[in-house]
Structure formats: C-alpha cells, structure tokens
C-alpha atoms as a PDB file:
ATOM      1  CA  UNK A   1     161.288 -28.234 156.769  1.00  0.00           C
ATOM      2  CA  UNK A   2     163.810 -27.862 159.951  1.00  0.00           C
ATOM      3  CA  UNK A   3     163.430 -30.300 162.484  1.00  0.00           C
ATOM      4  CA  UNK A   4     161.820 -28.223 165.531  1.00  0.00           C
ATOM      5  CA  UNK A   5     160.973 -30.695 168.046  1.00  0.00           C
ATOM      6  CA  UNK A   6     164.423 -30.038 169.734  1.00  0.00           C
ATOM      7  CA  UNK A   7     164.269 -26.638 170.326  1.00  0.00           C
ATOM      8  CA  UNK A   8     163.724 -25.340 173.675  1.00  0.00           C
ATOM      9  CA  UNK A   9     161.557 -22.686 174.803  1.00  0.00           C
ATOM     10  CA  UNK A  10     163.357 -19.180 172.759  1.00  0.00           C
ATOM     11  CA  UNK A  11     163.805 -16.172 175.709  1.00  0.00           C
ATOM     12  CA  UNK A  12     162.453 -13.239 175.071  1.00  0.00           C
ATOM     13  CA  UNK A  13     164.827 -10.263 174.329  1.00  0.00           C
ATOM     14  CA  UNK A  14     164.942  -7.683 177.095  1.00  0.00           C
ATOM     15  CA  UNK A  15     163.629  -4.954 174.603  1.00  0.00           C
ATOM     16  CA  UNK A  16     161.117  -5.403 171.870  1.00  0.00           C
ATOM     17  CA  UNK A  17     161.092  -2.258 169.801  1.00  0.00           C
ATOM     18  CA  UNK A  18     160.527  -2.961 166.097  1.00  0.00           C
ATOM     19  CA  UNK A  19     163.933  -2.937 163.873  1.00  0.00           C
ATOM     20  CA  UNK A  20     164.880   0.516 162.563  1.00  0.00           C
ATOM     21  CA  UNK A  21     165.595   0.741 158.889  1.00  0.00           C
ATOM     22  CA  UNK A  22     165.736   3.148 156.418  1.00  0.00           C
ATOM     23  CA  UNK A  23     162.405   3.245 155.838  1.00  0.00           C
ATOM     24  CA  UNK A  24     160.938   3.790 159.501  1.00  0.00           C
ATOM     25  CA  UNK A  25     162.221   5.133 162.420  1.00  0.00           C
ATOM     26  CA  UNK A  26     161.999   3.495 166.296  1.00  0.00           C
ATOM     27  CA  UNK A  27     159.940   6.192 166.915  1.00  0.00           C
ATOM     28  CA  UNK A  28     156.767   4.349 164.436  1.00  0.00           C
ATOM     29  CA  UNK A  29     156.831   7.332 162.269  1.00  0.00           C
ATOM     30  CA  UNK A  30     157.156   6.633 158.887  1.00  0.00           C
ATOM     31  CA  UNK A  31     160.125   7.295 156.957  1.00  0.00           C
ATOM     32  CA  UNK A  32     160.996   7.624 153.237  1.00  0.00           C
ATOM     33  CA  UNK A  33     159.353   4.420 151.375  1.00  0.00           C
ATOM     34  CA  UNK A  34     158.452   3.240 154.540  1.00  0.00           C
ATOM     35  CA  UNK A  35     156.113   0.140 155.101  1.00  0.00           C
ATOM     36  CA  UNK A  36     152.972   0.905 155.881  1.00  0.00           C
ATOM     37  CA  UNK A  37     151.434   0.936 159.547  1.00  0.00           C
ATOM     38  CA  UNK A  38     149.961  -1.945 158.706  1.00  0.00           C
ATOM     39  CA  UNK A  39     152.785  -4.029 157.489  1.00  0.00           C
ATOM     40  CA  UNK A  40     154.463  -3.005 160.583  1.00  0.00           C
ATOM     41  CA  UNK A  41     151.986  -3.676 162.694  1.00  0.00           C
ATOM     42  CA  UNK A  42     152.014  -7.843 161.178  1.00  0.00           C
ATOM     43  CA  UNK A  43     155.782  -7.670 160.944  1.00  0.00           C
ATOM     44  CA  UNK A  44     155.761  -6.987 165.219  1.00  0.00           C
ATOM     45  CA  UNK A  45     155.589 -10.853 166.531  1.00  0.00           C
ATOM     46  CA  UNK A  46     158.772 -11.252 164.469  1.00  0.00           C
ATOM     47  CA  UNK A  47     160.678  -8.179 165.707  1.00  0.00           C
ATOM     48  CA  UNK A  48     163.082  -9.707 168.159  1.00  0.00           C
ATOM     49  CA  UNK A  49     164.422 -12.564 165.185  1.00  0.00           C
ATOM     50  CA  UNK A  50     164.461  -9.879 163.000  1.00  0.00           C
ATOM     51  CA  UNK A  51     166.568  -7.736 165.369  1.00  0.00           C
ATOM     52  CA  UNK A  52     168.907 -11.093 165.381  1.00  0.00           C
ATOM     53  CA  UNK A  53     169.267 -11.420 161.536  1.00  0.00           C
ATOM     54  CA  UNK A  54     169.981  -7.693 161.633  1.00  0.00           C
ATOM     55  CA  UNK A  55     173.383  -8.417 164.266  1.00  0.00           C
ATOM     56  CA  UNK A  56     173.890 -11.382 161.796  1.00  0.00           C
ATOM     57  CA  UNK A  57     173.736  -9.326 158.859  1.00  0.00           C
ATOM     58  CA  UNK A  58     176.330  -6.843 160.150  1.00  0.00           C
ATOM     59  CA  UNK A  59     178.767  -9.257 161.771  1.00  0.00           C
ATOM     60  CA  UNK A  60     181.724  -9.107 159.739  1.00  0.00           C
ATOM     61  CA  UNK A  61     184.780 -11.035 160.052  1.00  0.00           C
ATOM     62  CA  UNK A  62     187.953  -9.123 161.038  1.00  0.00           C
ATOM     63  CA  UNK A  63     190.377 -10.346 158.210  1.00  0.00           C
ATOM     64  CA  UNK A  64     187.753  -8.627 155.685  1.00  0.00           C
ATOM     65  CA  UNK A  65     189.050  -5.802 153.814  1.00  0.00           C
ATOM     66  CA  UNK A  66     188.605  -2.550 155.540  1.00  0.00           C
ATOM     67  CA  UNK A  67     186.647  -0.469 153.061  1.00  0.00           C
ATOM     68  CA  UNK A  68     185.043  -3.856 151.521  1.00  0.00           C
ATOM     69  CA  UNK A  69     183.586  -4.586 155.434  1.00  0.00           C
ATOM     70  CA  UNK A  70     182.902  -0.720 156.054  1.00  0.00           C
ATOM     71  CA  UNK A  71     180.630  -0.243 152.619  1.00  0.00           C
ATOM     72  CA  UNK A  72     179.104  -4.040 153.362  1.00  0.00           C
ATOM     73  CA  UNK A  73     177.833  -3.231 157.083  1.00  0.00           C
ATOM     74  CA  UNK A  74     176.692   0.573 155.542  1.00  0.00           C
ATOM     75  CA  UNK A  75     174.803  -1.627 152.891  1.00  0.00           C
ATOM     76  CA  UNK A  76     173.315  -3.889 155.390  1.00  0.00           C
ATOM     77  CA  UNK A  77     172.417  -1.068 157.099  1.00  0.00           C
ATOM     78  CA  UNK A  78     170.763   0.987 154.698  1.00  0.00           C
ATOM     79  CA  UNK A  79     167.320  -0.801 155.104  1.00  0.00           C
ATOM     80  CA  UNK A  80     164.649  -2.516 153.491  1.00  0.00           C
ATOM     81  CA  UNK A  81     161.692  -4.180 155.282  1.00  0.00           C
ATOM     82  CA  UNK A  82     163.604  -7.190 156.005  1.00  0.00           C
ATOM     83  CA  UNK A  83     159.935  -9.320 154.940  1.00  0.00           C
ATOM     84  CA  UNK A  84     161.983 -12.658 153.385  1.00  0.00           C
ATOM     85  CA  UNK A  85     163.310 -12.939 156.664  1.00  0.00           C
ATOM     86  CA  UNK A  86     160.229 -12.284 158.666  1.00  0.00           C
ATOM     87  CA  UNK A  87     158.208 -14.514 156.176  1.00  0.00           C
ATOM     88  CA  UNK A  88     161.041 -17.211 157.196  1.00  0.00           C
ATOM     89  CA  UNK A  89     160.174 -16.290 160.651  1.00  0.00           C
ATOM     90  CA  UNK A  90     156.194 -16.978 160.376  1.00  0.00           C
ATOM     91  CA  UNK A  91     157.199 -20.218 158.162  1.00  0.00           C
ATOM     92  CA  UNK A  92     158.761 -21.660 160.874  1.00  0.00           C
ATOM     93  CA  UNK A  93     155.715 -20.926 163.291  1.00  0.00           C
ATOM     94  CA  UNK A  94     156.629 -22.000 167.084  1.00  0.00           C
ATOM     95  CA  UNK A  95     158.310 -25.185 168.555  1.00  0.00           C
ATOM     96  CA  UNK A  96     156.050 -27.914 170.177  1.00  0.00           C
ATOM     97  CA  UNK A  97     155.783 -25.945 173.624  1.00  0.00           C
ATOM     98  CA  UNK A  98     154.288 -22.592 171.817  1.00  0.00           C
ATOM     99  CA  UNK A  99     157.467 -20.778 172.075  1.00  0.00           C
ATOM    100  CA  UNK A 100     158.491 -18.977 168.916  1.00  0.00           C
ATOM    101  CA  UNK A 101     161.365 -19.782 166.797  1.00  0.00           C
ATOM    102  CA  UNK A 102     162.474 -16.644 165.817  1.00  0.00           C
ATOM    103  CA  UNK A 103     165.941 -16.970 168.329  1.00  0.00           C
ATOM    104  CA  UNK A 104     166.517 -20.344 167.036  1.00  0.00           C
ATOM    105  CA  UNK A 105     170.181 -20.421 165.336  1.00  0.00           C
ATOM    106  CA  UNK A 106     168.774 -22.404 162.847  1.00  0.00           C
ATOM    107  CA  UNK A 107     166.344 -20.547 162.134  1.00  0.00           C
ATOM    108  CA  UNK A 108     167.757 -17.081 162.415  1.00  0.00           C
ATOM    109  CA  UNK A 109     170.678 -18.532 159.948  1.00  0.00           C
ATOM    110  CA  UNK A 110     167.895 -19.350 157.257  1.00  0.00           C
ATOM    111  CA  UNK A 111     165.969 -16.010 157.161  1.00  0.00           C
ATOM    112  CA  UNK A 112     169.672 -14.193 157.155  1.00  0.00           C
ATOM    113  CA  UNK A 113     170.661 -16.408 154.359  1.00  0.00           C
ATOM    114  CA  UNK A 114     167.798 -15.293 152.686  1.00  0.00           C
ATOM    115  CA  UNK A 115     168.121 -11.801 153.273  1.00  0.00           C
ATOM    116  CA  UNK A 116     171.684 -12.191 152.418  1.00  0.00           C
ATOM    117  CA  UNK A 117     170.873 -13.701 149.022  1.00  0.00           C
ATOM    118  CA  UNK A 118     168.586 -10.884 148.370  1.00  0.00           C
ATOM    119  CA  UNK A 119     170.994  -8.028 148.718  1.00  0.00           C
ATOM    120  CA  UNK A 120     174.103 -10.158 147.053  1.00  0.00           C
ATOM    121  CA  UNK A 121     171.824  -9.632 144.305  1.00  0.00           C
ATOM    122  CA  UNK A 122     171.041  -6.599 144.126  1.00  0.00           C
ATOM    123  CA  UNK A 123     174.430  -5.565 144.389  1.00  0.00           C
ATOM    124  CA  UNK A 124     175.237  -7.288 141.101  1.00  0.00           C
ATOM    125  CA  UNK A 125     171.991  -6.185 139.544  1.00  0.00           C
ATOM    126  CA  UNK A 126     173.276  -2.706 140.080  1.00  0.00           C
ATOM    127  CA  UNK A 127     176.687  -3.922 138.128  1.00  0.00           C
ATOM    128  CA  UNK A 128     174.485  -5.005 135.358  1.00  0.00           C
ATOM    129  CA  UNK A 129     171.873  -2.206 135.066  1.00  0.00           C
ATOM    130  CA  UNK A 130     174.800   0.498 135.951  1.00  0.00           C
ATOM    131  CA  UNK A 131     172.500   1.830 138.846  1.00  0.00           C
ATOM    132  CA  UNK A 132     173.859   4.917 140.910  1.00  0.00           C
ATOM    133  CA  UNK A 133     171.122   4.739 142.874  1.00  0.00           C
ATOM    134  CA  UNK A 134     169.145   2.236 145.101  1.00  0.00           C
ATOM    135  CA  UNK A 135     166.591   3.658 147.520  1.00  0.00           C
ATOM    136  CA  UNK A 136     167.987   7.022 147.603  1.00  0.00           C
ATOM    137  CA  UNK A 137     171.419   6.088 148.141  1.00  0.00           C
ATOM    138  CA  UNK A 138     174.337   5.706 146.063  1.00  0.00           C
ATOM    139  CA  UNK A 139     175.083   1.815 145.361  1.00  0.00           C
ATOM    140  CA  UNK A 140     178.564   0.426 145.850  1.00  0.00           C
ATOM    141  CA  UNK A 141     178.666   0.333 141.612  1.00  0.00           C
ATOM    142  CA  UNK A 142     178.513   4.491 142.178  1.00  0.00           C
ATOM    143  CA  UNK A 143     182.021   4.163 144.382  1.00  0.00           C
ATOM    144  CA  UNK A 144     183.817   1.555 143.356  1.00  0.00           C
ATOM    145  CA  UNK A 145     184.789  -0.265 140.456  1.00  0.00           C
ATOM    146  CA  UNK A 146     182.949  -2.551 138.642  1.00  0.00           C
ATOM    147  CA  UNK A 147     185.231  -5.357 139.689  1.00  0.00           C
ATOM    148  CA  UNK A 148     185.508  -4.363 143.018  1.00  0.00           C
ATOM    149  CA  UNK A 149     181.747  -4.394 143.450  1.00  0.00           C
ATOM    150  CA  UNK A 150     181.244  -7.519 141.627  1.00  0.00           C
ATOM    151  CA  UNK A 151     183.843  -9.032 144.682  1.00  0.00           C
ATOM    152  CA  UNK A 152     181.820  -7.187 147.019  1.00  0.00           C
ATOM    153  CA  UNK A 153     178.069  -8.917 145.411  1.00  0.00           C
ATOM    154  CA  UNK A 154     180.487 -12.408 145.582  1.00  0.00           C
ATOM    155  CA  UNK A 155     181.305 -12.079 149.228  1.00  0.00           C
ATOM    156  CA  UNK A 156     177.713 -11.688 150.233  1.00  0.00           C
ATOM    157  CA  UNK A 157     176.913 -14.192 148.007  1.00  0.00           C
ATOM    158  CA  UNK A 158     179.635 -16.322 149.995  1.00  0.00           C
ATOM    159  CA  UNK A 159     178.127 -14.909 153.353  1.00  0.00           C
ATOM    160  CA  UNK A 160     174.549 -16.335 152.077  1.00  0.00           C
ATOM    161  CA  UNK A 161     175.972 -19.809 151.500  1.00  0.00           C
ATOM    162  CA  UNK A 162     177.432 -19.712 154.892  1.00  0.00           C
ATOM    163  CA  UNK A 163     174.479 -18.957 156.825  1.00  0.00           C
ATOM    164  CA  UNK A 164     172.750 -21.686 154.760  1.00  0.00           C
ATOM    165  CA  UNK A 165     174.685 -24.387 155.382  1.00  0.00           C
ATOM    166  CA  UNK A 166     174.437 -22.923 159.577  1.00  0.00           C
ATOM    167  CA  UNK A 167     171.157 -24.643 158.881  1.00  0.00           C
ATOM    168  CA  UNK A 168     172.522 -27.882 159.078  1.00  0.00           C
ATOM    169  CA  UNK A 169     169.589 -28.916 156.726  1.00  0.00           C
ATOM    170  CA  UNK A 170     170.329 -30.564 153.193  1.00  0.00           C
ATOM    171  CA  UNK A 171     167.301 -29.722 152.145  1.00  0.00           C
ATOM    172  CA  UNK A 172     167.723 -25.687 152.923  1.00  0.00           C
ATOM    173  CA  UNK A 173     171.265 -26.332 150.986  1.00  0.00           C
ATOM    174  CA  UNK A 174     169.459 -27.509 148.154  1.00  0.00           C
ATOM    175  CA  UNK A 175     166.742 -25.030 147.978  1.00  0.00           C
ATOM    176  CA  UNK A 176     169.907 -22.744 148.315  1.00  0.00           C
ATOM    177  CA  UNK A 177     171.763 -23.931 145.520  1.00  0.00           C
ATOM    178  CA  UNK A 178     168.987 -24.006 143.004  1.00  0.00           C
ATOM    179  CA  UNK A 179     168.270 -21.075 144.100  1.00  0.00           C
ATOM    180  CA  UNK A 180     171.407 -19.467 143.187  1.00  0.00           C
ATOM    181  CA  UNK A 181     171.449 -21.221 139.953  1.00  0.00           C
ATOM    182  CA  UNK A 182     168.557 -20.006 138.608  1.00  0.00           C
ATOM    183  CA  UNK A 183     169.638 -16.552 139.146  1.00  0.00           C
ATOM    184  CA  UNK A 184     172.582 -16.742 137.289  1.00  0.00           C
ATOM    185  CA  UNK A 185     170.264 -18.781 134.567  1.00  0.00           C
ATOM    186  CA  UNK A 186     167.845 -15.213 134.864  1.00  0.00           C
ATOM    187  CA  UNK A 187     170.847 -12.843 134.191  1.00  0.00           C
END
C-alpha cells in the first residue's frame, strides 16, 4: 500500500464533469456500450483523478514517431470506462485529513499504469486473435502491420512500466512485474 500520510490536502479541479469516452457523452446520455447510469453515477467521486489519468494517458513524448503517437493518443482516446483506474482511485480512499487522493502523483501514476497495462494488452491480443475490430472501431492490427502494432502494444507496455515505477513504491513494481509475467505466461 502507498504511504499516504504525506500527502496534503488534493485541490479540487475547477470543473467536475464526468470523463467523456466512447461510451457516454458529457452530456449523461448514454452512448454506444455505455456504462450504465448507475455505474456512472458510483464512478462520480473519482471523476476529477480520472480526468488526470486521462491527460496522463494522452501525454506523449515528442521524439515518438508521428503516426505511432497519432494512432496511440486516438487509441487512448477511443474509450472504455476507465474502472481499473477508478477502482485504484477508491483503493486508495483519502489521506489522513479526509481529502481524496485521486490528484496525488502517486496515485494518479498507479491507476494510469494500470489502465496502461490494460490497453498494451489488448493491443497485442488483437495481434494474436487477428481482430479488425474492438468496440466498433478498427484496431491498430486493421492499419498497420503486424510488427508495427506489436511495437506499438510494446511502447504502451513501456509507458505502463514507467508510470509504475512514478510510484516510487517497490511493492507497486513488483505487483507490476508479476503482473506482466503472468500475461505473457497466459498467451
């Protein structure tokens, strides 16, 4: 478990509208595969960190390959309900004044390592089952090469390692690394 008793009181982002994905839109009507109302509704106290890991998500490094960083943020982008991050969000409950840690660094680097680990693997699942398709939209395995997606899958896998080790908690690396072993045990 992170060490918490440091953190100091998180500020609350000027606006708290929930995150838009693919599935929902700001306006709380329901999109394609959308969550349900309900999900939303218990998802809300964790809005603002998950508007965080979002920016996190998307923040790509200049020196990455045009097309590779164009297709990666259009990925990132292209939804989900974001709930292993917003589970890593309730996990980590609020710091010893009642403030919430969702705008911790720490924190925020955990749940968008998570997230990251998800989607790094269903980018090479894709490679594997030769999907065309995930949630409506064409995968990266429908436009590129296999090769080039399997680089793509490595990077966020790379990306997912990073934000883990923004933890600055061995045990988080750990959990990490096992992690990441048995999925490659799995394939």
């Amino acid at each position: 478990m992170l060490d918490t008793r440091s953190v100091a009181k998180s500020p609350t982002p000027p606006s708290v509208e929930p995150v838009a994905t693919n599935n929902q839109s700001t306006n709380g009507v329901a999109g394609k595969g959308a969550a349900p109302a309900d999900i939303r509704q218990l998802l809300a106290p964790v809005d603002p960190g998950l508007r965080l890991v979002e920016a996190k998500l998307k923040a790509v490094d200049s020196s990455v390959f045009a097309p590779l960083a164009e297709a990666f943020v259009d990925l990132i982008g292209s939804g989900g309900k974001r709930l292993r991050p917003a589970l890593a969000f309730m996990a980590a409950g609020y710091n010893s004044n009642g403030a919430p840690l969702w705008a911790d660094a720490r924190i925020v680097a955990l749940a968008s390592s998570v997230e990251m680990l998800h989607t790094a693997t269903l980018v090479h699942d894709d490679v594997i089952d030769n999907a065309l398709l995930r949630r409506g939209a064409p995968t990266l395995n429908a436009s590129w090469s296999k090769g080039a997606t399997v680089l793509a899958g490595n990077y966020m896998f790379g990306r997912a390692a990073r934000f883990a080790a923004e933890t600055r908690n061995m045990r988080v690396i750990h959990i990490f690394s096992d992690t990441l072993q048995i999925i490659v045990n799995g394939e």
